[in-house]
Protein backbone atom coordinates (compact mmCIF):
# COMPACT_ATOMS: atom_id res chain seq x y z
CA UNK A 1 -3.48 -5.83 15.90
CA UNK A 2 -4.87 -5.01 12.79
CA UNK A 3 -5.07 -0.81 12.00
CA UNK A 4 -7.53 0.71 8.79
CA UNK A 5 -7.37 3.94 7.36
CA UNK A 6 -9.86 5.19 5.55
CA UNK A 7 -9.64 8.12 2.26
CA UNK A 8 -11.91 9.31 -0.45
CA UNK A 9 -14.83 10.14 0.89
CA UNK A 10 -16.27 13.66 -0.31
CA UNK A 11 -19.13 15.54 -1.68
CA UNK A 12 -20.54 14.61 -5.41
CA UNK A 13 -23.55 15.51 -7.10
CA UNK A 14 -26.54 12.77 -7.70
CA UNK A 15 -25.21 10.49 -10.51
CA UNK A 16 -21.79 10.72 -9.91
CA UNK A 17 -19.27 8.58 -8.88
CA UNK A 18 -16.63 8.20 -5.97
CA UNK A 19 -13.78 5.89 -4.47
CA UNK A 20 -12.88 4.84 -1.25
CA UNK A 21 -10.13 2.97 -0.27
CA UNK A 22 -9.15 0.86 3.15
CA UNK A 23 -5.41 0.30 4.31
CA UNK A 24 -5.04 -2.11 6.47
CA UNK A 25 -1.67 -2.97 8.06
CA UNK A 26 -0.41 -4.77 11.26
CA UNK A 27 -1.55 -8.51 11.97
CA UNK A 28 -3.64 -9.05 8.77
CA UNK A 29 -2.60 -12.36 7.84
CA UNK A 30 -6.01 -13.47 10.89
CA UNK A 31 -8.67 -11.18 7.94
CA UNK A 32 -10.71 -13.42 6.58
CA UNK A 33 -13.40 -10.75 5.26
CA UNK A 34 -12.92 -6.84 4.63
CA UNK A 35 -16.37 -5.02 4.59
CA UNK A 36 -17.53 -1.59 4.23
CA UNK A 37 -20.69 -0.14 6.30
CA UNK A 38 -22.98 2.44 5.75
CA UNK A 39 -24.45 5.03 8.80
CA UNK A 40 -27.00 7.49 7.98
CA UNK A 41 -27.82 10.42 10.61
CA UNK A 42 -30.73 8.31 12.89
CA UNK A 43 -30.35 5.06 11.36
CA UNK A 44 -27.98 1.79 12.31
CA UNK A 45 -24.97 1.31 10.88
CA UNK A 46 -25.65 -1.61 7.73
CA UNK A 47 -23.48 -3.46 5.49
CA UNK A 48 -23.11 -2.61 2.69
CA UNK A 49 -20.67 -4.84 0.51
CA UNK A 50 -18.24 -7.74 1.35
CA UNK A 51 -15.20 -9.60 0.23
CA UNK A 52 -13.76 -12.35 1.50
CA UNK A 53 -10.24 -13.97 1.64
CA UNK A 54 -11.07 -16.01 -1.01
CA UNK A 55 -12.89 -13.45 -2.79
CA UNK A 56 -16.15 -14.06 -2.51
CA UNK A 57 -18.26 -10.46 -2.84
CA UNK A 58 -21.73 -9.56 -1.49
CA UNK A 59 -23.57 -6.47 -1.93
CA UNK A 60 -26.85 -5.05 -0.31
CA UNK A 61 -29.53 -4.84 -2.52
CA UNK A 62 -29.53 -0.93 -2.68
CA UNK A 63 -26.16 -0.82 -4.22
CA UNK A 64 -26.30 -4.03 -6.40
CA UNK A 65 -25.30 -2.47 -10.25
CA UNK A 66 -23.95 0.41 -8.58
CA UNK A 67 -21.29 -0.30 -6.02
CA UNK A 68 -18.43 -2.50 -6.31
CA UNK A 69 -15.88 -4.07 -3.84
CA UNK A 70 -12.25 -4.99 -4.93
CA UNK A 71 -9.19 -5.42 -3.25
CA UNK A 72 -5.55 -5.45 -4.09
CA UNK A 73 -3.84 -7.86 -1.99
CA UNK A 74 -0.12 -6.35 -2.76
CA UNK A 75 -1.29 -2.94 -1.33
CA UNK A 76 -3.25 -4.92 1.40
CA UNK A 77 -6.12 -2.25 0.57
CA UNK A 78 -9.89 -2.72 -0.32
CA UNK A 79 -11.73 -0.65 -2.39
CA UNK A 80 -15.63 0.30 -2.70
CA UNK A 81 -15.98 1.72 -6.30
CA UNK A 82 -19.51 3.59 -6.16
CA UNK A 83 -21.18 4.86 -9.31
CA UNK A 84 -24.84 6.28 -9.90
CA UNK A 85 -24.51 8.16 -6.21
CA UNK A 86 -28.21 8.54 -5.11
CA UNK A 87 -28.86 11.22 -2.06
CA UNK A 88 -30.30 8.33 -0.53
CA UNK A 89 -26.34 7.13 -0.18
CA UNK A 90 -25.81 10.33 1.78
CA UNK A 91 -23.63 8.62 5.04
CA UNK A 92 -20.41 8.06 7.02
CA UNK A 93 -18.96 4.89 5.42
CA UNK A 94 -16.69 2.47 7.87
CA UNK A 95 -14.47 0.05 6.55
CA UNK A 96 -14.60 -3.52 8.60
CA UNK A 97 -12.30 -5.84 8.94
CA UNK A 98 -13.06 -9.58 10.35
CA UNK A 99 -10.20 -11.36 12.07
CA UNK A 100 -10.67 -15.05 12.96
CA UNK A 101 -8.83 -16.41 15.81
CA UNK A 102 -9.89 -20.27 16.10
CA UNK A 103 -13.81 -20.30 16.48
CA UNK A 104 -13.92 -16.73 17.60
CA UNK A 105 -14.15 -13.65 15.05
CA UNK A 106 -13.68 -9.93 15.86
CA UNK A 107 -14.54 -7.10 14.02
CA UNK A 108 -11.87 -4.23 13.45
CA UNK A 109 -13.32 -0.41 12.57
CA UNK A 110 -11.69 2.44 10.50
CA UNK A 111 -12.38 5.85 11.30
CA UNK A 112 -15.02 6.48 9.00
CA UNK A 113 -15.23 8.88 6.14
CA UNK A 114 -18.27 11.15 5.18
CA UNK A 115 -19.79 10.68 1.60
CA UNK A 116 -22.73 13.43 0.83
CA UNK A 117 -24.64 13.50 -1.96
CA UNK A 118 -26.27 16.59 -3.70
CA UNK A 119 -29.78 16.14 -5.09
């Protein structure tokens, strides 16, 4: 079973920049992609960058220039770098883990940590 803990969410001020980070721990060896989400008050939850086990990345095109996904494999933790913060990227961001298990795939959720920002 695969556990993710979420940190650095906060509140910054249009322009600015913030961190997140993902632990993940337990049976992680079956993650072959570690994702964070975006859910704004009203709206479905949406992807919002990717990276896979071989370290592939994908963005959304809101965040493309802005945002950026890394991951550091010794620390089993993924990271979502996010700079130029637009109020528009005002939402509870979830961190996603895929596991594959033969054909199936099942999605792991952290807990979800608020970023807000100031116009």
């Amino acid at each position: 079973q695969v556990q993710l803990v979420e940190s650095g969410g906060g509140l910054v001020q249009a322009g600015g920049s913030l961190r997140l980070s993902c632990a993940a721990s337990g049976s992680i060896s079956s993650i072959n992609r570690m994702a964070w989400y975006c859910q704004a008050p009203g709206k479905p939850r949406e992807l919002v960058a990717a990276i896979t086990s071989g370290g592939s990345t994908s963005y959304a095109d809101s965040v493309k220039g802005r945002f950026t996904i890394s991951r550091d494999n010794g620390k089993n933790t993924v990271y979502l770098q996010m700079n130029s913060l637009k109020p528009e990227d005002t939402a509870v961001y979830y961190c996603n883990a895929r596991e594959a298990h033969g054909l199936a795939l099942y999605h792991i959720w952290g807990q979800g940590t608020q970023v807000t920002v100031s116009s």
